[in-house]
Protein backbone atom coordinates (compact mmCIF):
# COMPACT_ATOMS: atom_id res chain seq x y z
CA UNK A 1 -15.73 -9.05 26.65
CA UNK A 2 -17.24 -6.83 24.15
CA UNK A 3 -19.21 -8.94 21.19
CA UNK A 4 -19.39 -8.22 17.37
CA UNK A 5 -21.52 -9.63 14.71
CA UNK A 6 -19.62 -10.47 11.91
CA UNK A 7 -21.85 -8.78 9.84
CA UNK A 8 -20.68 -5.64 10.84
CA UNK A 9 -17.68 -6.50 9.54
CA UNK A 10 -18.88 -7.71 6.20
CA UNK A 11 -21.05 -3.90 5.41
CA UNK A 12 -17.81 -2.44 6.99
CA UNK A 13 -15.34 -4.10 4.39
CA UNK A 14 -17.79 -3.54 1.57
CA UNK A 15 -18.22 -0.09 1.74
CA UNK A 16 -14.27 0.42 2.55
CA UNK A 17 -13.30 -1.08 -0.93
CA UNK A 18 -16.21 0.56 -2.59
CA UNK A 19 -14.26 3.79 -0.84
CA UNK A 20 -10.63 2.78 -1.07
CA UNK A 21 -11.33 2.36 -5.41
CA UNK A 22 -12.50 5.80 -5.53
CA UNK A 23 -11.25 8.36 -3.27
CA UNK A 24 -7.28 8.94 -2.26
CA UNK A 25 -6.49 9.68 0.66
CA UNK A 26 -6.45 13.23 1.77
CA UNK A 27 -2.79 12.84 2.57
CA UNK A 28 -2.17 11.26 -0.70
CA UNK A 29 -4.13 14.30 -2.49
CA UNK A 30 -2.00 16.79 -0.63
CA UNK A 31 1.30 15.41 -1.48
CA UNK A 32 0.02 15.13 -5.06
CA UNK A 33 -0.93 19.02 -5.03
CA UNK A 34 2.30 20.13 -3.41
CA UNK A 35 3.82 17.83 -6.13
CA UNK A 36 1.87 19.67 -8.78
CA UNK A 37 3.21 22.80 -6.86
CA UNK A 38 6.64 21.90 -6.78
CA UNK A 39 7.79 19.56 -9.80
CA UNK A 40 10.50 21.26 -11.64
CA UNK A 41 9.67 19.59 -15.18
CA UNK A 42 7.08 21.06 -16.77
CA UNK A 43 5.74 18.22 -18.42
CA UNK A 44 5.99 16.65 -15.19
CA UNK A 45 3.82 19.42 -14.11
CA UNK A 46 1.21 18.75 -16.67
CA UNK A 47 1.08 15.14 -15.75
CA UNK A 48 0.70 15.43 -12.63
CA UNK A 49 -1.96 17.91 -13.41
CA UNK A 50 -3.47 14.89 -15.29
CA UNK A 51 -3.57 12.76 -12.03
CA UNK A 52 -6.02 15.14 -10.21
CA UNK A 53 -7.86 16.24 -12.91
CA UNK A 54 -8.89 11.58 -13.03
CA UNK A 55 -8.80 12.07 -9.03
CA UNK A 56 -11.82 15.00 -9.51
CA UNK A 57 -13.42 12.99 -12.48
CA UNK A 58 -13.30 9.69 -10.79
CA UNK A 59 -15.05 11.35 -7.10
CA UNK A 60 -17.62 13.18 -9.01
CA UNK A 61 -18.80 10.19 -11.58
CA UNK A 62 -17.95 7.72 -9.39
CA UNK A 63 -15.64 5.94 -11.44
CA UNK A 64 -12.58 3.76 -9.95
CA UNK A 65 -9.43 6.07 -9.61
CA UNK A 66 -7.12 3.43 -11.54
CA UNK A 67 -8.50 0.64 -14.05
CA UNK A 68 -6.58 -1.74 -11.92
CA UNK A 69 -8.87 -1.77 -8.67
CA UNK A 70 -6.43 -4.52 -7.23
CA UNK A 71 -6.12 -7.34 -4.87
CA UNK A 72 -7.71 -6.84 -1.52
CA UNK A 73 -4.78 -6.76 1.00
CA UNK A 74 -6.67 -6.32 4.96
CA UNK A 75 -5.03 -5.85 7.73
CA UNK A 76 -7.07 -6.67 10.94
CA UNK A 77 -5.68 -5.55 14.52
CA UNK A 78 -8.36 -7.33 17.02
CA UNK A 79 -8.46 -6.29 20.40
CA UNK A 80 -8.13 -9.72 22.47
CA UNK A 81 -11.22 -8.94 24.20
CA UNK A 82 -13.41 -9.10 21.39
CA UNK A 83 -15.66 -11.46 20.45
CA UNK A 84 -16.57 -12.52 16.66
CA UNK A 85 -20.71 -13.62 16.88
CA UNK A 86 -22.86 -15.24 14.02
CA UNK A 87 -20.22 -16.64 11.65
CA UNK A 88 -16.16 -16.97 10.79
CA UNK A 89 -14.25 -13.48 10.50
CA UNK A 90 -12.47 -14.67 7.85
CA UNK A 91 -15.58 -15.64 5.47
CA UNK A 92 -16.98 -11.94 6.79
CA UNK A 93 -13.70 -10.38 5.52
CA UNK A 94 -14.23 -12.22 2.20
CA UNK A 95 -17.92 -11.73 2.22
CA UNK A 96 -17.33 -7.88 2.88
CA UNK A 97 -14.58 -8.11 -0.43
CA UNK A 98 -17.42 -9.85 -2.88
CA UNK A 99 -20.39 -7.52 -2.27
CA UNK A 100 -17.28 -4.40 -2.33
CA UNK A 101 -16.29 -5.30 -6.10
CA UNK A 102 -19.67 -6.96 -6.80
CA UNK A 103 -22.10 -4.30 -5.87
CA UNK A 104 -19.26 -1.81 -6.50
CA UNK A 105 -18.76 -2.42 -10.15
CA UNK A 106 -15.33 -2.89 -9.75
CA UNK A 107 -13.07 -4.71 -11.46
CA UNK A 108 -12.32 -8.38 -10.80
CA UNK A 109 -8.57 -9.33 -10.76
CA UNK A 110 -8.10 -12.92 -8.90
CA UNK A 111 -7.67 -15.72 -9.68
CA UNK A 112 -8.18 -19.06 -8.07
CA UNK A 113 -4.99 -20.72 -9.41
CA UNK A 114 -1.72 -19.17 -10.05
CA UNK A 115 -0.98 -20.96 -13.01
CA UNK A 116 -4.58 -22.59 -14.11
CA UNK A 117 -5.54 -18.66 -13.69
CA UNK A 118 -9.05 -18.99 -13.80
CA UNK A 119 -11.13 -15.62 -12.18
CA UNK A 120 -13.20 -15.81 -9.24
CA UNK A 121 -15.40 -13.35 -10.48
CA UNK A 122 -15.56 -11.89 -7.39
CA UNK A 123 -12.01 -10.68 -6.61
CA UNK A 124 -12.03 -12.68 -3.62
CA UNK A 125 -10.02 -14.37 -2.10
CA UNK A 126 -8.36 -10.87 0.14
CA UNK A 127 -4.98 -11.52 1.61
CA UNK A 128 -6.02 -11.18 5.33
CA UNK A 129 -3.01 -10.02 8.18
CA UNK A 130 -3.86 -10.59 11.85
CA UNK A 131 -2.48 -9.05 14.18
CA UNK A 132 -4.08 -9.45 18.24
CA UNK A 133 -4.08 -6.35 19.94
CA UNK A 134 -5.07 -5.25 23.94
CA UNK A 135 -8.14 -4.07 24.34
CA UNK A 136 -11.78 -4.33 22.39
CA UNK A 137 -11.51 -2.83 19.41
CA UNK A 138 -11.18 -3.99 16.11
CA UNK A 139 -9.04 -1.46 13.83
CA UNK A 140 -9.43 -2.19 10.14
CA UNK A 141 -7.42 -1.26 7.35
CA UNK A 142 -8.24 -2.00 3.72
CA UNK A 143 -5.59 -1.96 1.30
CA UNK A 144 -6.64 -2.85 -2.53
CA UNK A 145 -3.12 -3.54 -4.75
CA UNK A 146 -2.60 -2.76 -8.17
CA UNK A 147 -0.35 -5.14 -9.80
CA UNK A 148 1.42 -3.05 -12.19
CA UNK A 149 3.33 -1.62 -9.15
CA UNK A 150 3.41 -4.78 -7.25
CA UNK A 151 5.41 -7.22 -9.71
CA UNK A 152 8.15 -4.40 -9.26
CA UNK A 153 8.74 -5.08 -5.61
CA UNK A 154 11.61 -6.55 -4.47
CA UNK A 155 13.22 -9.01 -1.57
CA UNK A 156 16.50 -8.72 -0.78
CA UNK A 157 18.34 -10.85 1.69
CA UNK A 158 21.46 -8.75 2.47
CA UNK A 159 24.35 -9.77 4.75
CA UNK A 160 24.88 -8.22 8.29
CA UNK A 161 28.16 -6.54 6.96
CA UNK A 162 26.06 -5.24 4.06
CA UNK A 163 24.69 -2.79 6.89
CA UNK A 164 23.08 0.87 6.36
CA UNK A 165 24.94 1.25 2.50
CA UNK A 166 23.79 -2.25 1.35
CA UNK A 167 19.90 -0.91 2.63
CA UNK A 168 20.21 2.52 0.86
CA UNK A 169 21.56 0.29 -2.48
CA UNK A 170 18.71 -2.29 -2.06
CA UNK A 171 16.13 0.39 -1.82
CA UNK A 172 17.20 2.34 -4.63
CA UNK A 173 18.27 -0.42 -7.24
CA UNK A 174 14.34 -1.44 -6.26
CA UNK A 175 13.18 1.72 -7.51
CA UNK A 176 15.70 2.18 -10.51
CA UNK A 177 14.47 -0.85 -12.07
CA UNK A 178 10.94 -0.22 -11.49
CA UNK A 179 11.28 3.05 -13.42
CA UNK A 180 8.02 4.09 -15.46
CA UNK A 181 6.60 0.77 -15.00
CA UNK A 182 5.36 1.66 -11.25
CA UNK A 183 3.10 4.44 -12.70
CA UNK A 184 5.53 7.02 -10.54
CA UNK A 185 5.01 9.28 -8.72
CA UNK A 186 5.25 5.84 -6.37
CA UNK A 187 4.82 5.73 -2.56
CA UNK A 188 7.81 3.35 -1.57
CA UNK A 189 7.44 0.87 1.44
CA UNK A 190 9.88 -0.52 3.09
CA UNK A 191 10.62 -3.43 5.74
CA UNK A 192 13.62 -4.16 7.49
CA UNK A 193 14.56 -7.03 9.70
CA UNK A 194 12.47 -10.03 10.38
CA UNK A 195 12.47 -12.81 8.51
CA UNK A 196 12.10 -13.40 4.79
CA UNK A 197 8.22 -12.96 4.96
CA UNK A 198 8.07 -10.74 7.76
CA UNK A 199 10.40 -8.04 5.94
CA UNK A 200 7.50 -8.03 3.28
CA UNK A 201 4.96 -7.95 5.74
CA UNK A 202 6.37 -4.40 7.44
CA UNK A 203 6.63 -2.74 3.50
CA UNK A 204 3.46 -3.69 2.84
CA UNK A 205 2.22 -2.26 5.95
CA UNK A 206 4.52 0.82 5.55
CA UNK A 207 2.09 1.40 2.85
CA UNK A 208 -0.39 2.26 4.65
CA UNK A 209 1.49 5.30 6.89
CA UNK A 210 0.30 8.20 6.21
CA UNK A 211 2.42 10.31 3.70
CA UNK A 212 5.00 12.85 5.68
CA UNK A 213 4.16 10.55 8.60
CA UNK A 214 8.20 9.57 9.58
CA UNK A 215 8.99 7.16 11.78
CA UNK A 216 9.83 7.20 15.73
CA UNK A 217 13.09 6.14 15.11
CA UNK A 218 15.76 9.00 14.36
CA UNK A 219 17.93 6.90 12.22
CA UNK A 220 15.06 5.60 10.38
CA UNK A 221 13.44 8.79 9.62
CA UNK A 222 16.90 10.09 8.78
CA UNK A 223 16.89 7.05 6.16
CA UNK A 224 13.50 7.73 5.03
CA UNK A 225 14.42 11.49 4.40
CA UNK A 226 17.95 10.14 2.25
CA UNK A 227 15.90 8.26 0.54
CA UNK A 228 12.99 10.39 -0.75
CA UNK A 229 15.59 13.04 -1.63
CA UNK A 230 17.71 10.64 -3.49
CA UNK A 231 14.97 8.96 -5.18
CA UNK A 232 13.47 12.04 -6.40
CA UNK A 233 16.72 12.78 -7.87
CA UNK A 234 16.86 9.82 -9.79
CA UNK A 235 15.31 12.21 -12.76
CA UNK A 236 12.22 9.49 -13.41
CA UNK A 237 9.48 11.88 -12.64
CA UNK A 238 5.88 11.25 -12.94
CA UNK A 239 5.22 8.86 -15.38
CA UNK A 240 8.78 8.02 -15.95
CA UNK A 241 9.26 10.99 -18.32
CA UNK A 242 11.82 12.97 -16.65
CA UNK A 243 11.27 15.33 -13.00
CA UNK A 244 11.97 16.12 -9.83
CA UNK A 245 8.61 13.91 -8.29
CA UNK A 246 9.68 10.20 -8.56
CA UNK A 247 8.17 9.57 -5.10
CA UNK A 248 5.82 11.13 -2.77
CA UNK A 249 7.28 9.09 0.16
CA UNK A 250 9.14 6.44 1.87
CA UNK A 251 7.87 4.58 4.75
CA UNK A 252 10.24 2.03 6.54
CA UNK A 253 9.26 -0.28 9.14
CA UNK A 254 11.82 -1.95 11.05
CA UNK A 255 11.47 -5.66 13.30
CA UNK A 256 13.88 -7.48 15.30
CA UNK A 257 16.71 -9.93 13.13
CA UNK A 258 18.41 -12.94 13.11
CA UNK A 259 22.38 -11.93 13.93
CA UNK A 260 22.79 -13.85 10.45
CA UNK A 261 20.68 -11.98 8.20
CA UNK A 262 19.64 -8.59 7.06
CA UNK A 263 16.66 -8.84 5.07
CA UNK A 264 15.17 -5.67 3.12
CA UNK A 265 11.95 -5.84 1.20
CA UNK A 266 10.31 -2.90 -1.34
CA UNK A 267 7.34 -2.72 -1.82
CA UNK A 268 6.42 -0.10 -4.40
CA UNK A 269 3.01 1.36 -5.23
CA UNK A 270 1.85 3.46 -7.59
CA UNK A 271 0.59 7.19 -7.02
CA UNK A 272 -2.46 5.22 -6.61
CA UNK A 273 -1.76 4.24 -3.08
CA UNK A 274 -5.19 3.65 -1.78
CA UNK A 275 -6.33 2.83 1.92
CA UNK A 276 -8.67 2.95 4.20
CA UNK A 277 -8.69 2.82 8.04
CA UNK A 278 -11.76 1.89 10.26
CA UNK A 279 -11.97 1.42 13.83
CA UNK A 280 -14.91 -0.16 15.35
């Protein structure tokens, strides 16, 4: 049994959303400079040109990448032989969030009541995901969601006979609609299978896969490659004004279904797609 305080976890989560809000991830810069490279449109070019010209500005100044520094989305794989010492995890997660966009400067987007919508001031509360893992490590992975990208997702409970077409349709009527208001070029998540939460759960966490990172699974990284190509096609470009760079990538995870159901979320994010990935 190995023992952590839960303070640890509270400087970890603080300085990872601190980090998350103002560096990309190097895979995320790379596919944005082989964008640059690559886009066809040359106002697309100069837009994207735009992005890491804020990306450079924002890492030198320290200034958040995107005015929207998000909700705090965590996921938390905990080896089962750990043990949490001097507190709850969850108000060390939370703790870790407030001093993050406190002490940060960072914007504060949450708030306590969906419809009396009054802020916490403190952009707390994070959406936590546990999952329970072998071993004694705790793997964290800090997530921060803009919303402009995030009230274009979709859920979409398809039919077994809808099959691999109905999938391809859901995914790209998901992104068609979104159009410029996802702030493209958009990193697309997707989950398949599951249940109606549990879909949402595997796009969100599809998200967080590296970019070129494809899937184990030939038919799904046959799917993801469709996708990406058809997507970019689309002729949305970055910052929905026409180009060949809709979408850096698409990540699908895949779970286990009922023999009745076929459910398909999309979870879209901006080129802002920020995480962070600590393992203690």
């Amino acid at each position: 049994m190995r023992t952590i305080a839960v303070n640890v976890i509270t400087d970890n989560v603080k300085e990872m959303c601190i980090e998350a809000n103002h560096f990309l991830s190097e895979d995320m810069r790379q596919a944005l400079d082989v964008a640059a490279q690559t886009e066809r449109s040359s106002l697309g070019r100069q837009i994207l040109a735009q992005l890491q010209e804020n990306l450079r500005i924002a890492g030198a100044d320290m200034i958040p990448i995107c005015q929207d520094t998000g909700m705090a989305v965590i996921f938390l794989e905990v080896g089962q032989e750990v043990y949490f010492a001097g507190g709850s995890l969850e108000d060390a997660v939370n703790e870790g969030v407030r001093r993050g966009y406190v002490e940060g400067y960072l914007r504060k987007s949450v708030v306590k009541d969906p419809l009396l919508r009054e802020n916490t001031r403190d952009n707390t509360p994070a959406v936590i995901h546990y999952e329970i893992k072998p071993g004694d490590q705790v793997r964290i992975t800090v997530a921060p969601k803009g919303f402009g990208s995030e009230n274009m997702s979709r859920i979409f409970m398809l039919k077994p006979a809808d099959g691999l077409e109905g999938v391809k349709n859901a995914i790209l009527t998901a992104v068609k609609d979104a159009g410029p208001n996802a702030c493209p070029p958009m990193v697309i998540g997707v989950g398949i299978g599951g249940t109606f939460e549990k879909c949402a759960i595997l796009a969100k966490q599809a998200l967080t896969r590296g970019v070129g990172e494809r899937s184990s699974i030939p038919y799904v990284r046959e799917l993801e490659e469709e996708m990406l190509t058809a997507i970019n096609g689309s002729g949305i470009g970055p910052g929905g004004l026409g180009g060949s760079t809709t979408a850096l990538a698409v990540n699908i995870n895949t779970f286990p279904t009922h023999i009745a159901g076929l459910p398909v979320a999309v979870n879209i994010c901006c080129h802002v797609n920020r995480h962070v990935v600590r393992t203690l």
